[in-house]
C-alpha atoms as a PDB file:
ATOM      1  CA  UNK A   1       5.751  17.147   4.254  1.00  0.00           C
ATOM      2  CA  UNK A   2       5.188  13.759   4.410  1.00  0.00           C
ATOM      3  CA  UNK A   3       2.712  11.483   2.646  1.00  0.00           C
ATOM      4  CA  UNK A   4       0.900   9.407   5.712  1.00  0.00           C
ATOM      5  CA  UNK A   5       1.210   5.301   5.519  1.00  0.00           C
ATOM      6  CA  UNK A   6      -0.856   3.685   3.482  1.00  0.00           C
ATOM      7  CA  UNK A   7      -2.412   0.985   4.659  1.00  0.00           C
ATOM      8  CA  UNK A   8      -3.093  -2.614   3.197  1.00  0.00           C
ATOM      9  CA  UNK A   9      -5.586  -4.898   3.785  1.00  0.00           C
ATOM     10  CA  UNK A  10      -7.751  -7.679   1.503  1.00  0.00           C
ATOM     11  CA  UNK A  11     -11.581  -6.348   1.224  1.00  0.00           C
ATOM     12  CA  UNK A  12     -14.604  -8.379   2.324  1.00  0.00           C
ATOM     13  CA  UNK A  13     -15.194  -8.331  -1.848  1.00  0.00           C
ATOM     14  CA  UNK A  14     -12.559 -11.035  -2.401  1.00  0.00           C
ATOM     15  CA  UNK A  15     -13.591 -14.571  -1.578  1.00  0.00           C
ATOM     16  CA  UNK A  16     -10.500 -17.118  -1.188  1.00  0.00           C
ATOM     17  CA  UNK A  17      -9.953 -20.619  -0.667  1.00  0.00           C
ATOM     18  CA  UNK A  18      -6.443 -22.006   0.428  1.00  0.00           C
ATOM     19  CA  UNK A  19      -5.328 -25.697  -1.293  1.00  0.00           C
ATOM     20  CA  UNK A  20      -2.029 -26.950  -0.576  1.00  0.00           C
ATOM     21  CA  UNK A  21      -0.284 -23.628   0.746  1.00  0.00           C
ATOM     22  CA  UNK A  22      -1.886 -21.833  -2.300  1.00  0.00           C
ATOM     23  CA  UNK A  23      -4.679 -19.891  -2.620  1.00  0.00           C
ATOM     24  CA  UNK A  24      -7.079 -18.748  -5.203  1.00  0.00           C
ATOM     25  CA  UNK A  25      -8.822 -14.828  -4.767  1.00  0.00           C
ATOM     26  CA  UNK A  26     -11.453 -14.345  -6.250  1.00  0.00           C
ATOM     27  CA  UNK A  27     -12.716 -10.363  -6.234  1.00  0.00           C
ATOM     28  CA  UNK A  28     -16.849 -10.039  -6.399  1.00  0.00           C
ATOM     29  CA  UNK A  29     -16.298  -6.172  -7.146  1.00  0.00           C
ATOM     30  CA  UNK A  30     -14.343  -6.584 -10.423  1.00  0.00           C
ATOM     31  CA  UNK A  31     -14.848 -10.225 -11.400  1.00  0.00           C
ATOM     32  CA  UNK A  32     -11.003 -10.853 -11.300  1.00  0.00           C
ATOM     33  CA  UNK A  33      -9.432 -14.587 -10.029  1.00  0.00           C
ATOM     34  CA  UNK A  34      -6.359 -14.562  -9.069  1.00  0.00           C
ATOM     35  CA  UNK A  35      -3.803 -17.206  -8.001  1.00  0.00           C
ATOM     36  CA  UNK A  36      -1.088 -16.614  -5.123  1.00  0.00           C
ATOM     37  CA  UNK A  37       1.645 -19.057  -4.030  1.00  0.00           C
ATOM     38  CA  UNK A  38       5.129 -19.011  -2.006  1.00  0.00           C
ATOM     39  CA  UNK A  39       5.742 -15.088  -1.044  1.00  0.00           C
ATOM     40  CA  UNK A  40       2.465 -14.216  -2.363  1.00  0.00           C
ATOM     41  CA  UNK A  41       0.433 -16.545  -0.374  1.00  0.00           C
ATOM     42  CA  UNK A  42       1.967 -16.011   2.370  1.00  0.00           C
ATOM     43  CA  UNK A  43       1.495 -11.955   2.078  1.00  0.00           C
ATOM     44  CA  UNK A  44      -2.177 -12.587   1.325  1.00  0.00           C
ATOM     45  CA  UNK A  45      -2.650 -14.589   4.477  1.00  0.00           C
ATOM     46  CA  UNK A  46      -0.750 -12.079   6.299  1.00  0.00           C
ATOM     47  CA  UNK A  47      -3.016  -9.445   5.301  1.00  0.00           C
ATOM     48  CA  UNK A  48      -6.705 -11.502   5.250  1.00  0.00           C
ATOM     49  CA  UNK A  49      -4.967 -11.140   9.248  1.00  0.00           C
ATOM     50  CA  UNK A  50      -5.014  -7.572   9.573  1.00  0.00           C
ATOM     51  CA  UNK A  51      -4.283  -4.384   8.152  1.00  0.00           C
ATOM     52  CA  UNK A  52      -0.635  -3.232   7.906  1.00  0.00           C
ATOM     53  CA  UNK A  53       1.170  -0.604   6.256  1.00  0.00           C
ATOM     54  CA  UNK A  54       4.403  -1.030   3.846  1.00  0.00           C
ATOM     55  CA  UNK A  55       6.771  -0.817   7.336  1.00  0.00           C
ATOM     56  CA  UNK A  56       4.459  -3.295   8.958  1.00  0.00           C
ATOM     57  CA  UNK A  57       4.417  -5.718   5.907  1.00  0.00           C
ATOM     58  CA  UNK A  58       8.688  -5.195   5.666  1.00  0.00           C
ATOM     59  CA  UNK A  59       8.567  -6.387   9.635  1.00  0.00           C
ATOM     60  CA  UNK A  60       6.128  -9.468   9.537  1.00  0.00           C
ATOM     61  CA  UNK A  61       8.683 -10.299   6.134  1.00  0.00           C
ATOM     62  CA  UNK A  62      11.700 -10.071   8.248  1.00  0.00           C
ATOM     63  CA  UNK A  63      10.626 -11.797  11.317  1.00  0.00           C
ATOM     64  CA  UNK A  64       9.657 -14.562   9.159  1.00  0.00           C
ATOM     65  CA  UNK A  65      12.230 -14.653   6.388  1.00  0.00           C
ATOM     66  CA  UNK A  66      15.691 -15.850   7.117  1.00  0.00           C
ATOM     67  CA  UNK A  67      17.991 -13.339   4.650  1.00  0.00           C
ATOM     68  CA  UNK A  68      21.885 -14.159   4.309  1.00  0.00           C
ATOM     69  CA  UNK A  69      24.449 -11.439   6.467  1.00  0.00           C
ATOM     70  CA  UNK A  70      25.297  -8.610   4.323  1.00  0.00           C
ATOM     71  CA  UNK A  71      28.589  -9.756   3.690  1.00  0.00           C
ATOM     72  CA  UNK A  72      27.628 -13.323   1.747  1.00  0.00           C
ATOM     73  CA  UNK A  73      24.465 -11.699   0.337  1.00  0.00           C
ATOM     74  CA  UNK A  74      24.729 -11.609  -3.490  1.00  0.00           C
ATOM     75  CA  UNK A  75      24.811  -7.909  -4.459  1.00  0.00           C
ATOM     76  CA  UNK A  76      21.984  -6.813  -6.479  1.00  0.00           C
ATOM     77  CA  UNK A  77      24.588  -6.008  -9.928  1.00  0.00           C
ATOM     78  CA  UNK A  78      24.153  -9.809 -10.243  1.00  0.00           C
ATOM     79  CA  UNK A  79      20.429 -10.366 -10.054  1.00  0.00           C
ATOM     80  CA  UNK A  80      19.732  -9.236 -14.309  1.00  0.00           C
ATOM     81  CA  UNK A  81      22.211 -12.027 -15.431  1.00  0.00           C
ATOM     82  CA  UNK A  82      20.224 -14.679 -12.974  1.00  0.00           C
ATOM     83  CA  UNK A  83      16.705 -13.713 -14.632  1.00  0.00           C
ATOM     84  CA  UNK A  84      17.730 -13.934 -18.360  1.00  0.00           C
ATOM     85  CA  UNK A  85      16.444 -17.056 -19.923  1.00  0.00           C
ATOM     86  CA  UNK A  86      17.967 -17.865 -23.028  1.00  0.00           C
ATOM     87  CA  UNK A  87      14.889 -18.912 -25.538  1.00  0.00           C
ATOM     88  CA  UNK A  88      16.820 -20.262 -28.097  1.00  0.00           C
END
């Protein structure tokens, strides 16, 4: 069997302003401010819009992101050694 799509959407609760291509949530039902830019922005705009589930969201992404061909994408083996920041 399998599970039905869940579906996403932002709640009435959560007010929002947008500045500069960034916005700032802030939820009246837990108290919580939160601050979205780039990807995240964009996905919160995208679902202040309407309701989608995860194969709607992967869509909308694709239609609006430009990704490399699969043969000059960089495989994913190499994405640890691009997010380790030396501290020292």
């Amino acid at each position: 069997m399998t599970a039905a799509p869940i579906a996403r959407r932002i709640g009435p609760a959560v007010q929002w302003r947008d500045w500069d291509g960034e916005i700032v949530a802030y939820n009246d039902r837990t108290g919580d401010t939160h601050h979205f830019a780039d990807l995240a922005a964009w996905m919160f705009r995208l679902l202040i819009a309407r309701t989608l589930d995860e194969s709607g969201i992967r869509a909308a992404a694709e239609a609006e992101i430009e990704l490399p061909p699969r043969s000059t994408a960089m495989p994913l083996s190499h994405a640890p050694s691009l997010c380790s920041i030396n501290w020292n």
